[in-house]
N, C-alpha and C. Protein backbone atom coordinates (compact mmCIF):
# COMPACT_ATOMS: atom_id res chain seq x y z
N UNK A 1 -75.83 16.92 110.36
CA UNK A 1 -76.69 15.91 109.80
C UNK A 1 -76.52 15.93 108.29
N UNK A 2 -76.84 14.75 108.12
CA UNK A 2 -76.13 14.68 105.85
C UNK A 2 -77.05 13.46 105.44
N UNK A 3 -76.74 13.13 104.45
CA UNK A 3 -77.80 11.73 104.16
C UNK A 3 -76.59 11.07 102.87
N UNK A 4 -76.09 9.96 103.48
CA UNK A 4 -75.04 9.14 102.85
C UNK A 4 -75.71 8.56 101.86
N UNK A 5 -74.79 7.80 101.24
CA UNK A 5 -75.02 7.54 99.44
C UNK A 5 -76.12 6.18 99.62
N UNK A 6 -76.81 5.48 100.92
CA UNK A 6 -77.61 4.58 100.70
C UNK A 6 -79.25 5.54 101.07
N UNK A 7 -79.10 6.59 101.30
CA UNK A 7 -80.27 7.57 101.40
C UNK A 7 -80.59 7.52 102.83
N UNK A 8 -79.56 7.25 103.76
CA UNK A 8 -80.09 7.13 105.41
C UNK A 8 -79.46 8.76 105.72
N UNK A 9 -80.11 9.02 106.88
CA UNK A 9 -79.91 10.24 107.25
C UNK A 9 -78.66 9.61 108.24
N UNK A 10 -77.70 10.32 108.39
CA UNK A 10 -76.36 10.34 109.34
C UNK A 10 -76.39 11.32 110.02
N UNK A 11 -75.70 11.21 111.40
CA UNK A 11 -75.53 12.49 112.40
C UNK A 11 -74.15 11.97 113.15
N UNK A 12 -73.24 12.86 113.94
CA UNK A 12 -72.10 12.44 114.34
C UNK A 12 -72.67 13.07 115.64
N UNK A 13 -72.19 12.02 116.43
CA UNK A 13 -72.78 12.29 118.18
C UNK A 13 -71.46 11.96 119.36
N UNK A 14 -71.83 12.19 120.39
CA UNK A 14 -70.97 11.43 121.06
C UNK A 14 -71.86 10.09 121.76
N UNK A 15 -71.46 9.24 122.52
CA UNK A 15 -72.25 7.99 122.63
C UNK A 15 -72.60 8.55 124.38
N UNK A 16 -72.42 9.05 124.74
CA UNK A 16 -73.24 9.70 126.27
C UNK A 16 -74.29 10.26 126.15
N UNK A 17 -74.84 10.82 125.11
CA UNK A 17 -75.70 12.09 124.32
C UNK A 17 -76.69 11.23 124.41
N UNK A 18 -78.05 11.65 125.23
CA UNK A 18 -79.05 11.40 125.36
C UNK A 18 -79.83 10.27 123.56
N UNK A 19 -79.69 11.52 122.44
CA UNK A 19 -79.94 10.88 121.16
C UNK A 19 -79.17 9.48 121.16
N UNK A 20 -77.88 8.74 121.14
CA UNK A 20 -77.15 7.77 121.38
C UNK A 20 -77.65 7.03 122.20
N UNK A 21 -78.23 7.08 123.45
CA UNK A 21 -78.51 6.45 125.08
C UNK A 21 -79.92 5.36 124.14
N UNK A 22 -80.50 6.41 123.79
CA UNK A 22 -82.20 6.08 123.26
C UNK A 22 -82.09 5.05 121.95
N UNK A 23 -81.17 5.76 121.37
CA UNK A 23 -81.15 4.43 120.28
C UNK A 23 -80.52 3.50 120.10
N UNK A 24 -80.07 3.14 121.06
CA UNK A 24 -79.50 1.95 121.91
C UNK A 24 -80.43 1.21 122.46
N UNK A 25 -80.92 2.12 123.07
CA UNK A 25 -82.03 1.07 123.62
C UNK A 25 -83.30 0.50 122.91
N UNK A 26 -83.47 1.27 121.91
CA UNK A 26 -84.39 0.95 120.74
C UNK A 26 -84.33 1.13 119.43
N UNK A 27 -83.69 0.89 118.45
CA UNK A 27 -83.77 0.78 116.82
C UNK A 27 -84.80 1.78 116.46
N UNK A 28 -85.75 1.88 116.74
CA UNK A 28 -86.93 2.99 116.23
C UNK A 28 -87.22 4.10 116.86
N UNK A 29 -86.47 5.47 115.96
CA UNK A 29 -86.87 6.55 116.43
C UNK A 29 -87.20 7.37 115.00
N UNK A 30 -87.19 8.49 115.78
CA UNK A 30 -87.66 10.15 114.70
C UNK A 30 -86.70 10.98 114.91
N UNK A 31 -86.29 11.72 114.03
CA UNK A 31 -85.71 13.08 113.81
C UNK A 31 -86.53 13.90 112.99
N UNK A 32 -86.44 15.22 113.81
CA UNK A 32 -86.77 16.17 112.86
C UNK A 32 -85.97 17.03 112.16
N UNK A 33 -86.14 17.54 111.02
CA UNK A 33 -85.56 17.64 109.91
C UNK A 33 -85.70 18.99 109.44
N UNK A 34 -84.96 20.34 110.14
CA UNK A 34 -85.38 21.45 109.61
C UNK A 34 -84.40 22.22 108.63
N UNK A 35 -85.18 23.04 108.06
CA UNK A 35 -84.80 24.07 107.05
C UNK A 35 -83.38 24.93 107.78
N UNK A 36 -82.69 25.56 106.35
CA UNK A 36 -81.96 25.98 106.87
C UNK A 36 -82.08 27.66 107.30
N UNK A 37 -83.22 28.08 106.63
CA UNK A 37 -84.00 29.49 107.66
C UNK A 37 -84.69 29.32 108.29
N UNK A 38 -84.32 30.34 109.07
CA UNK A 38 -85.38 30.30 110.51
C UNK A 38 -86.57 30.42 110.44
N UNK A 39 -87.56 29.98 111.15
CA UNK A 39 -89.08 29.83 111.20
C UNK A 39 -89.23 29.06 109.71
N UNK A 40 -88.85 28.16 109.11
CA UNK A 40 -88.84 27.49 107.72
C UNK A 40 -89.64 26.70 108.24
N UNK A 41 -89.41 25.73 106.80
CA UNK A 41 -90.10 24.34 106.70
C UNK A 41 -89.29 23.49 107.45
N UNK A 42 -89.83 22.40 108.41
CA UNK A 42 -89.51 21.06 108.82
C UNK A 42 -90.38 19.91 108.49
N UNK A 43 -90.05 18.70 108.76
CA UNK A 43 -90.26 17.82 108.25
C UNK A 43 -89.96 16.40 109.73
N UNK A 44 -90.94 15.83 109.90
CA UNK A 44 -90.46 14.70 111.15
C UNK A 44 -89.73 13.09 110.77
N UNK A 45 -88.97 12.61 110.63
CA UNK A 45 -88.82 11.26 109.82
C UNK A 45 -88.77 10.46 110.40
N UNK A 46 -89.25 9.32 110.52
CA UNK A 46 -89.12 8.11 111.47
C UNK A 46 -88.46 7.25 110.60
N UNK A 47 -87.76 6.04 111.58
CA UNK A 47 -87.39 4.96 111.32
C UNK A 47 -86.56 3.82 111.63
N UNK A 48 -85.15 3.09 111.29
CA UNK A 48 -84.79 2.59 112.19
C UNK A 48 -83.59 3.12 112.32
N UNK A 49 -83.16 2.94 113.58
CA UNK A 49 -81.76 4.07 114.16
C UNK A 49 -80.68 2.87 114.51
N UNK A 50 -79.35 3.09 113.83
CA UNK A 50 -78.29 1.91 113.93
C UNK A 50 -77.48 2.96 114.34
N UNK A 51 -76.18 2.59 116.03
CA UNK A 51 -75.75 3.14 116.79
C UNK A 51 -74.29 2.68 116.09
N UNK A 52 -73.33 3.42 115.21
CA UNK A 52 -72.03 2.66 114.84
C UNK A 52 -71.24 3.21 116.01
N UNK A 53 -70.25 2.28 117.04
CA UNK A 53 -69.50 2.56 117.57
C UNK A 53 -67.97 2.93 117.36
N UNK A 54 -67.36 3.11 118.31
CA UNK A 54 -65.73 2.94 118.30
C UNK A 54 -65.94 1.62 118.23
N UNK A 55 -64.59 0.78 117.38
CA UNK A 55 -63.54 1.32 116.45
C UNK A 55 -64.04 1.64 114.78
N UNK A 56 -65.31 0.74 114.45
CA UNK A 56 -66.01 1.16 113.86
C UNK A 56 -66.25 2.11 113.00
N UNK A 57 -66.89 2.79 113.77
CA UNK A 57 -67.10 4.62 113.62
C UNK A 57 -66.57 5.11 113.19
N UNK A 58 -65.23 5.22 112.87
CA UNK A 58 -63.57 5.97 112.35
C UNK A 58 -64.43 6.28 110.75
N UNK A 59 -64.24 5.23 110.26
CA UNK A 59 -64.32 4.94 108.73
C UNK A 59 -66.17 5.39 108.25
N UNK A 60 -66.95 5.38 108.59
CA UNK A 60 -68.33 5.31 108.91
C UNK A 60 -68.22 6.78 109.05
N UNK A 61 -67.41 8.00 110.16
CA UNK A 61 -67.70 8.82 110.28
C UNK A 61 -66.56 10.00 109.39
N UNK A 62 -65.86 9.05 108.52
CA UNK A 62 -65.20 9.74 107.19
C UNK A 62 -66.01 9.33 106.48
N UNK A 63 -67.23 8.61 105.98
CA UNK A 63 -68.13 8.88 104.69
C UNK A 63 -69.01 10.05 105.26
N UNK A 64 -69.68 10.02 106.29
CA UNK A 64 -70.29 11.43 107.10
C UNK A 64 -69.51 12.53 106.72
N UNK A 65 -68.11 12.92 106.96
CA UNK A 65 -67.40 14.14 106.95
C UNK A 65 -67.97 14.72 105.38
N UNK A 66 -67.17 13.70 104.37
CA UNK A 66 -67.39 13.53 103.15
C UNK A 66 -68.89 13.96 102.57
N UNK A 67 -69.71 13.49 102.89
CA UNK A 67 -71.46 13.71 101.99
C UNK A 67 -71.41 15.15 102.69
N UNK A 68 -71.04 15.53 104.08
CA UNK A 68 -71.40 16.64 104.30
C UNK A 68 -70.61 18.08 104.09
N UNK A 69 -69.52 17.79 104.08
CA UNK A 69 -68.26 18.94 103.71
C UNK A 69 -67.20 18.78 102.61
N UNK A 70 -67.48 17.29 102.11
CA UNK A 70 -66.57 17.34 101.25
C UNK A 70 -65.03 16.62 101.33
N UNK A 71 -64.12 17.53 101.14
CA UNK A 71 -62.64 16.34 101.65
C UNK A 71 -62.07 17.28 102.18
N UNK A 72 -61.47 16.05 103.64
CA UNK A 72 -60.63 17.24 104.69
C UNK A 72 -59.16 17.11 104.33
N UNK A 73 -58.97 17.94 104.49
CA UNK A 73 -57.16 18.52 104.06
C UNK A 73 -56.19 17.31 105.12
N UNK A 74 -56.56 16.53 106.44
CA UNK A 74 -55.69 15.83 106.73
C UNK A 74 -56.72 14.84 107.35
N UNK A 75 -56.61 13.70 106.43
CA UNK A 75 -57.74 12.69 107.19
C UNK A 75 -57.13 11.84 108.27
N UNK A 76 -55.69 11.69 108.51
CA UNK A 76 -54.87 11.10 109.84
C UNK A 76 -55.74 12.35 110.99
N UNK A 77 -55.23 13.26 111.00
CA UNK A 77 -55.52 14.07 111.61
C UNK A 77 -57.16 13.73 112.63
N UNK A 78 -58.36 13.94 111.32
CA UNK A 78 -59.70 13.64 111.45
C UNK A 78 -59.44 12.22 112.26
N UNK A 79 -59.08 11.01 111.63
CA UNK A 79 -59.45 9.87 112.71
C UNK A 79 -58.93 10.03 113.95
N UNK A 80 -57.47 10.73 114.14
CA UNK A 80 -57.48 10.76 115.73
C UNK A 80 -58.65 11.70 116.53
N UNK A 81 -59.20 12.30 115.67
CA UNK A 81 -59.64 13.39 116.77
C UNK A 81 -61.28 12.70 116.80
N UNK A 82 -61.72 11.92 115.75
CA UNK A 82 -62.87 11.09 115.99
C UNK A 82 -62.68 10.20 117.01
N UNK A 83 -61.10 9.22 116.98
CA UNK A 83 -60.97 8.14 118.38
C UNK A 83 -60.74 9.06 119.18
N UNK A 84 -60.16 10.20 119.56
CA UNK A 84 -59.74 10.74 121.24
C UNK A 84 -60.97 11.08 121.67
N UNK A 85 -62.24 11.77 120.51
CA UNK A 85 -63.77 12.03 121.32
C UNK A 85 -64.61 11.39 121.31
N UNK A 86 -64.02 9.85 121.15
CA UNK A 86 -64.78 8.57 121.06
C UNK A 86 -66.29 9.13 120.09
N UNK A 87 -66.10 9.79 119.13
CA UNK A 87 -67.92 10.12 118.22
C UNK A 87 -67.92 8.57 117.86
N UNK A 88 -69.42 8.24 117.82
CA UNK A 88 -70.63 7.27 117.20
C UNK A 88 -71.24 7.84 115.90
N UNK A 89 -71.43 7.37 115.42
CA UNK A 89 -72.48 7.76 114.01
C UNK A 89 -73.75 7.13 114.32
N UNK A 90 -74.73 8.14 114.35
CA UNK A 90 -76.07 7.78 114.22
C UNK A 90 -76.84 7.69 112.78
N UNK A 91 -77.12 6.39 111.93
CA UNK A 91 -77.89 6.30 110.82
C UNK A 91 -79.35 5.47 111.18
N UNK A 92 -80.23 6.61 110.46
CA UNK A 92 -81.69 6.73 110.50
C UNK A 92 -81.92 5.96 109.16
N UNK A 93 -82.75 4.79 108.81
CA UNK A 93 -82.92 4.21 107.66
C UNK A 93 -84.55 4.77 107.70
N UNK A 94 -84.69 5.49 106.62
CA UNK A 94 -86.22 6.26 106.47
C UNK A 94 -87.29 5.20 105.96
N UNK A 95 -88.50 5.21 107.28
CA UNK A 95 -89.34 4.01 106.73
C UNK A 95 -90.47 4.46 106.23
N UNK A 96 -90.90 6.54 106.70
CA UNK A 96 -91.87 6.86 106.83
C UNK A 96 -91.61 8.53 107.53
N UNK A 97 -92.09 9.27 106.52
CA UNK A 97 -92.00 10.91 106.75
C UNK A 97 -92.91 11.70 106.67
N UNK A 98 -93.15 12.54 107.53
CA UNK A 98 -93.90 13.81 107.00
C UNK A 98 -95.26 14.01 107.51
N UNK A 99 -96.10 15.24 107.87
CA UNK A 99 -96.36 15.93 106.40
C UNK A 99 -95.05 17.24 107.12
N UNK A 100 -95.03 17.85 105.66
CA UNK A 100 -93.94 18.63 105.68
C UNK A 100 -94.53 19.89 106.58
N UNK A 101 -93.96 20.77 107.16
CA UNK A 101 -94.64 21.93 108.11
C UNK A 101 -94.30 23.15 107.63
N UNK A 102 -94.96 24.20 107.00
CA UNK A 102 -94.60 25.24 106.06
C UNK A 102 -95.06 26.52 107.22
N UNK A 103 -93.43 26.93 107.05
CA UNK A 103 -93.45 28.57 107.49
C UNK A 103 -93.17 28.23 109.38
N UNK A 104 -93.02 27.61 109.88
CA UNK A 104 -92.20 27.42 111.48
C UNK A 104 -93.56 26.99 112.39
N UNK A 105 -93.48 27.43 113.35
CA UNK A 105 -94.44 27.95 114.43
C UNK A 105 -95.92 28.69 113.87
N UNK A 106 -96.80 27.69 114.34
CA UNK A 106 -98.30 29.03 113.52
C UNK A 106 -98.21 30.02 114.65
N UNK A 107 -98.72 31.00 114.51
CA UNK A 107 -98.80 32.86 114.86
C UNK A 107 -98.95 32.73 115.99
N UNK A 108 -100.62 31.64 116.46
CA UNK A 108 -100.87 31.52 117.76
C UNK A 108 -100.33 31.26 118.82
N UNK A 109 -99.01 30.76 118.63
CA UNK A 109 -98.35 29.84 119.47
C UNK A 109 -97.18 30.57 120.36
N UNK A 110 -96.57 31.81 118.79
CA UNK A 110 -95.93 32.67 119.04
C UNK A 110 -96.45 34.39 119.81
N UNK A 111 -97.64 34.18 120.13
CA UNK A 111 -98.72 35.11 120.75
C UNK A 111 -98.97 36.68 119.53
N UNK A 112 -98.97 35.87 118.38
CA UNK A 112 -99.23 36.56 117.70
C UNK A 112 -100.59 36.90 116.59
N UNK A 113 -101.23 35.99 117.29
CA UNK A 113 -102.39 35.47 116.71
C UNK A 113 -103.66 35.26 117.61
């Protein structure tokens, strides 16, 4: 997951993947949005969800590679292996977030409390 240069959150999926199925069938969903330590902060984001397909997708899921890793050493390479696993790009346009959730799981939940 990365957030491209128009501020939408991006994810690279395959289009069978339950996440793909759903936002197909509806433009408006949520992702949640966690930290990169464990038991961290998350965050829920709603909004509207645009399904980019094959043939599409190729170019769409080289600005994804890019915001998130940077530049790949053979981008021929990258588009075949995006068309042979047919990936979709999932972009979330943020309409509405939060509240942010500090520290994971409360105690109780984890039977520690």
């Amino acid at each position: 997951m990365g957030v491209d240069d128009e501020g939408r959150i991006v994810v690279s999926t395959y289009p069978e993947r339950a996440k793909s199925r759903n936002a197909g069938r509806s433009p408006l969903g949520s992702m949640c949005v966690l930290s990169d330590e464990f038991n961290g902060d998350w965050v829920q984001v709603d909004g509207e969800i645009e399904v980019v397909e094959q043939p599409r997708a190729v170019e769409a899921l080289i600005e994804y590679y890019r915001c998130i890793s940077g530049e790949h050493p053979d981008w021929d390479e990258y588009r075949r292996a995006m068309i042979n696993q047919g990936k979709v790009l999932l972009r979330l346009s943020i309409q509405r977030w939060g509240p942010i959730s500090r520290g994971g799981f409360p105690a109780r939940l984890l039977g520690q409390g």
